[in-house]
Protein backbone atom coordinates (compact mmCIF):
# COMPACT_ATOMS: atom_id res chain seq x y z
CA UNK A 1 -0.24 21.85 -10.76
CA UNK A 2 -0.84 18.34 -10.26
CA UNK A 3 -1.55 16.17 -13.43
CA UNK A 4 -3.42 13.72 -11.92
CA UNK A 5 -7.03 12.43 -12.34
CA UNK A 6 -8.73 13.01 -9.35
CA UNK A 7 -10.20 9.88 -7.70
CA UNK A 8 -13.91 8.61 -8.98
CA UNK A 9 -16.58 8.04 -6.73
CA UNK A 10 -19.09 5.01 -6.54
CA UNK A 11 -21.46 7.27 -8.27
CA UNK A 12 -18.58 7.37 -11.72
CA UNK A 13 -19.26 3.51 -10.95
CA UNK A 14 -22.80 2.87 -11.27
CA UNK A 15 -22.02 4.57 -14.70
CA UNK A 16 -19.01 2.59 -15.83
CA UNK A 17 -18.01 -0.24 -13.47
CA UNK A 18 -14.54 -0.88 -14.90
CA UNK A 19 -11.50 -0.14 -12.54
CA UNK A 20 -8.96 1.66 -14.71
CA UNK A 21 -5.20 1.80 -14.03
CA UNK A 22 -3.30 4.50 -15.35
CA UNK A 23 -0.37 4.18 -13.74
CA UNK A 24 1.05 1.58 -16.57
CA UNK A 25 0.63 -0.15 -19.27
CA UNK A 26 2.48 -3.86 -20.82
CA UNK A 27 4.35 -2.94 -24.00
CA UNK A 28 5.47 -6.47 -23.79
CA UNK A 29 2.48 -9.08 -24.41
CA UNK A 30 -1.14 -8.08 -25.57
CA UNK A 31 -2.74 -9.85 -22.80
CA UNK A 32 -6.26 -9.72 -22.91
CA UNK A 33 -7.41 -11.00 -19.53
CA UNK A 34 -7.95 -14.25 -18.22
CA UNK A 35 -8.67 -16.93 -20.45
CA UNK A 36 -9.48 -19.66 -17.70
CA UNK A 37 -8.52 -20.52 -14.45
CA UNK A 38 -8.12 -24.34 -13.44
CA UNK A 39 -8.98 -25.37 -10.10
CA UNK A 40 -9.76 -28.97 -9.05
CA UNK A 41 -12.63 -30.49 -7.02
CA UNK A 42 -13.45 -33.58 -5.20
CA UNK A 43 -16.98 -34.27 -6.84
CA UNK A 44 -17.75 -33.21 -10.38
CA UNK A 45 -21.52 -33.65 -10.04
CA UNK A 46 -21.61 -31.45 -7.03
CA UNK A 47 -19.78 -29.03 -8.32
CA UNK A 48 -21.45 -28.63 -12.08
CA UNK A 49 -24.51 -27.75 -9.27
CA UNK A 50 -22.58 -25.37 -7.65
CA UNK A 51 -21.61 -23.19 -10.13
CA UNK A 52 -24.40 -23.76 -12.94
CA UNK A 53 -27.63 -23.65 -10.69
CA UNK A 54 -26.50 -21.79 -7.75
CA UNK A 55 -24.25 -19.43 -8.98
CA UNK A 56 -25.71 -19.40 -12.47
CA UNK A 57 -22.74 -20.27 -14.46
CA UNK A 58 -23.06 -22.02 -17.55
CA UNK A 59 -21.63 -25.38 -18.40
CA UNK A 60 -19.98 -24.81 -21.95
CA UNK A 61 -17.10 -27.39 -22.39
CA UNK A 62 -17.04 -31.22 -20.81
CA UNK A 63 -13.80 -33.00 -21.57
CA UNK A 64 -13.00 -36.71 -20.14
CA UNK A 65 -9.26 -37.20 -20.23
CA UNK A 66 -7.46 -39.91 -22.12
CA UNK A 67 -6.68 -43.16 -20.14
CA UNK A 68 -9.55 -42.99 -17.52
CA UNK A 69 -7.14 -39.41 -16.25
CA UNK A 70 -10.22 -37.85 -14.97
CA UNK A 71 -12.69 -34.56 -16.58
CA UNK A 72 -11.99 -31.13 -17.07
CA UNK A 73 -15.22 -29.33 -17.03
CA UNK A 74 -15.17 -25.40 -18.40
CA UNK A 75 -17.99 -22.36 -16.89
CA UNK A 76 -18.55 -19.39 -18.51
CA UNK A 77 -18.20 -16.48 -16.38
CA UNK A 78 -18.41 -13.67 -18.78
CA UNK A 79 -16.77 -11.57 -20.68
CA UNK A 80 -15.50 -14.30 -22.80
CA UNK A 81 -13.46 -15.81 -19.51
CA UNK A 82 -13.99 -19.21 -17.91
CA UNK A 83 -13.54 -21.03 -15.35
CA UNK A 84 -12.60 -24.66 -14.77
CA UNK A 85 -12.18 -27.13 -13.20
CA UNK A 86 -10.10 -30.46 -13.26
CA UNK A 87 -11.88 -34.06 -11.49
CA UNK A 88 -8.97 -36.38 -10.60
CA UNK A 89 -9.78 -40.22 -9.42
CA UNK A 90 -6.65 -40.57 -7.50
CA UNK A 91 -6.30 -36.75 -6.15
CA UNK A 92 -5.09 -36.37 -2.82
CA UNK A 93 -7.21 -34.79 -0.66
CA UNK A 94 -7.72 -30.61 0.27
CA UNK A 95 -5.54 -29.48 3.47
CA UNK A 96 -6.98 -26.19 4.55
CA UNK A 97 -4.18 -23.79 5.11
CA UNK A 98 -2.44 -25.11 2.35
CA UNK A 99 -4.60 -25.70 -0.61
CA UNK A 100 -6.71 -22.98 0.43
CA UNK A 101 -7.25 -20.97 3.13
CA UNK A 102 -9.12 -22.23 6.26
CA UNK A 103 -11.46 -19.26 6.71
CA UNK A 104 -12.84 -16.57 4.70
CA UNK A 105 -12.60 -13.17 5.03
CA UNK A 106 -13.46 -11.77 8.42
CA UNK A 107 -13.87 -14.62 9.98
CA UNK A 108 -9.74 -16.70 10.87
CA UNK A 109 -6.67 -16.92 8.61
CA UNK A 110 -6.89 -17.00 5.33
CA UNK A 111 -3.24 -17.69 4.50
CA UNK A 112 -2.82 -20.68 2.46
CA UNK A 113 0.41 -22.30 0.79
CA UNK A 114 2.92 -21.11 -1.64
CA UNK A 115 2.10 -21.72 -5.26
CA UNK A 116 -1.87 -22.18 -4.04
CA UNK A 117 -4.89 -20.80 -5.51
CA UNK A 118 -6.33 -18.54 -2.21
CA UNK A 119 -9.54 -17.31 -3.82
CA UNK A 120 -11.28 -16.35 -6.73
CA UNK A 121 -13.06 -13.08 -7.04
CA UNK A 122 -15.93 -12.11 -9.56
CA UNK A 123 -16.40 -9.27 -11.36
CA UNK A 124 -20.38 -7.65 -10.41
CA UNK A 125 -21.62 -4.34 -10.77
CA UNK A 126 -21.52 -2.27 -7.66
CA UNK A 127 -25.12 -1.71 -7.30
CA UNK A 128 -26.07 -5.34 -7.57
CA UNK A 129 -24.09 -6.20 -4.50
CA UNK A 130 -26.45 -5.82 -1.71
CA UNK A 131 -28.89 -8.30 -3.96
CA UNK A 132 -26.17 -10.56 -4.42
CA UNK A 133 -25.89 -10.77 -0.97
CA UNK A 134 -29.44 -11.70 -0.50
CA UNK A 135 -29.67 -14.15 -3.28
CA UNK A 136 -26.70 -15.80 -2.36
CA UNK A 137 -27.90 -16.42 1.12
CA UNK A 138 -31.94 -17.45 -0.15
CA UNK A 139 -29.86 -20.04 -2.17
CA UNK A 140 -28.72 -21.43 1.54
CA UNK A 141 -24.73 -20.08 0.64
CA UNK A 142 -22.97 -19.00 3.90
CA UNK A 143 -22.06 -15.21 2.59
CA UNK A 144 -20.26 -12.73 4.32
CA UNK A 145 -21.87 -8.91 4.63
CA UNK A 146 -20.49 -6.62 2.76
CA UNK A 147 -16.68 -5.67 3.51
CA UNK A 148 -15.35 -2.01 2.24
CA UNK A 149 -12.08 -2.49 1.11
CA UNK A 150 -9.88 0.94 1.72
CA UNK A 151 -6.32 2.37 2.73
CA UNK A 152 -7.33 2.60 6.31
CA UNK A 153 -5.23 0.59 8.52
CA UNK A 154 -7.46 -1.77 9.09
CA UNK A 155 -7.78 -2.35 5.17
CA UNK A 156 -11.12 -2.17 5.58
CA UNK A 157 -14.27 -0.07 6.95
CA UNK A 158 -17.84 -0.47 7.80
CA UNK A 159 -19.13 1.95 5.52
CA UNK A 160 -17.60 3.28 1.85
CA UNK A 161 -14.63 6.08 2.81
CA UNK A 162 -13.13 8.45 0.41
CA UNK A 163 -10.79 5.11 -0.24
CA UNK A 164 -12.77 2.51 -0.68
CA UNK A 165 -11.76 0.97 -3.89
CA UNK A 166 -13.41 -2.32 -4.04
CA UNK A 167 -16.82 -4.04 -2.17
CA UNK A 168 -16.90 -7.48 -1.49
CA UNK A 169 -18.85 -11.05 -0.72
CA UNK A 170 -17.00 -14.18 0.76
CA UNK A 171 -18.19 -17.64 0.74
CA UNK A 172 -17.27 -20.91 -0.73
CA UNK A 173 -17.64 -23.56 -2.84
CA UNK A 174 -18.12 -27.46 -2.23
CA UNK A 175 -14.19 -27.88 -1.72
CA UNK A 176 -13.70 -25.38 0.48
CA UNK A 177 -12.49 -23.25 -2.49
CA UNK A 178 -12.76 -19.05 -1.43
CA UNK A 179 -14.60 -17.12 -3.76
CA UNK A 180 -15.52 -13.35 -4.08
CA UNK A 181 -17.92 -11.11 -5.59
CA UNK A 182 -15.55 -7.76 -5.86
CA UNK A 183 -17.43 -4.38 -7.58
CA UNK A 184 -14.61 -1.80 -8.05
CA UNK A 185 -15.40 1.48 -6.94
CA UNK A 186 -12.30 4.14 -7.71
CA UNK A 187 -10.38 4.21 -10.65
CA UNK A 188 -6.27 3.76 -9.50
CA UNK A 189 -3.69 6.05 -9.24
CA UNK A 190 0.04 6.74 -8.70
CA UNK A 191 -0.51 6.74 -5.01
CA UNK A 192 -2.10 3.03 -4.83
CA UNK A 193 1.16 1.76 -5.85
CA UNK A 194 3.53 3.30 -2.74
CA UNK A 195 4.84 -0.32 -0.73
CA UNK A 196 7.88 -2.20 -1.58
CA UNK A 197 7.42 -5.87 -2.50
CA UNK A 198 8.21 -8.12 0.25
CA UNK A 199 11.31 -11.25 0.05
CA UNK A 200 11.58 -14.53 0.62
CA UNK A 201 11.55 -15.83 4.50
CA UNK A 202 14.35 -18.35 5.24
């Protein structure tokens, strides 16, 4: 008899909207989550409006570096993790495809350099994200619709399939920079961890 849990549905979601692995835990470090990510952006100003009155993020740490270096300006984005980003004078500028990719989701490539930051996804509750959707495009952000993330071949489907594990949004910031509204909707198992990692090319 098989010990394992069977698979939750979105309706197990609505009622706890926390993906849970059980396939391992770290014994090694007590690793909380994600303190703060550090991205950098062109324009400050822009993108303080971005992210506080668009997106709704708020503004809780302003830092101006030592030796006119540049800022480093922290968001909250819940849970007690931020975001941030770093304002450099004498930054080069963005190449999309290699700071980040040059298309979202659904619509080009969106392969993007080693060692690059390709996109940032959000944690949202899986019944908000058909209002997301809507809010983010009254707020004049180009979204994508909704993409089902599953096991099919494609990777993804039009509608929610008995292995759909996450929904998502696309869009982007000022910079270019990809970010996601994700809502988990299956708890993992055994069998979502069944491919061998790929090596190094060349």
């Amino acid at each position: 008899m098989s010990s394992k849990k069977p698979r939750a549905g979105l309706s197990s979601l609505h009622r706890n909207n926390k993906r849970k692995i059980i396939v391992s835990k770290n014994e090694k470090f007590d690793i909380r989550g994600i303190n703060h990510l550090a991205l950098v952006c062109r324009d400050m100003e822009k993108t303080v409006e971005f992210y506080s009155k668009i997106l709704g993020m708020p503004l809780i740490k302003t830092i101006e570096l030592p030796n006119n270096m540049g800022q480093h300006f922290f968001f909250d984005i819940g849970k007690g993790d931020s975001l941030a980003f770093f304002w450099f004078p004498d930054a080069p500028s963005s190449q999309p495809g290699v700071s980040h990719p040059t298309s979202i989701v659904g619509r080009g490539s969106i392969t993007s350099a080693h060692a690059s930051m390709n996109h940032v996804a959000f944690d949202i509750p899986a019944e908000k994200i058909d209002e997301y959707q809507k809010k983010l495009e009254e707020a004049g952000v180009d979204v994508t619709a909704v993409v089902n993330h599953d096991d099919s071949e494609r990777g993804a489907s039009p509608t929610i399939t008995d292995t759909t594990f996450v929904r998502s949004l696309y869009f982007t910031d000022p910079d270019g920079i990809m970010l996601e509204f994700a809502a988990w909707t299956r708890e993992f198992d055994e069998g979502d961890v069944r491919h061998e990692p790929a090596k190094a090319i060349g």
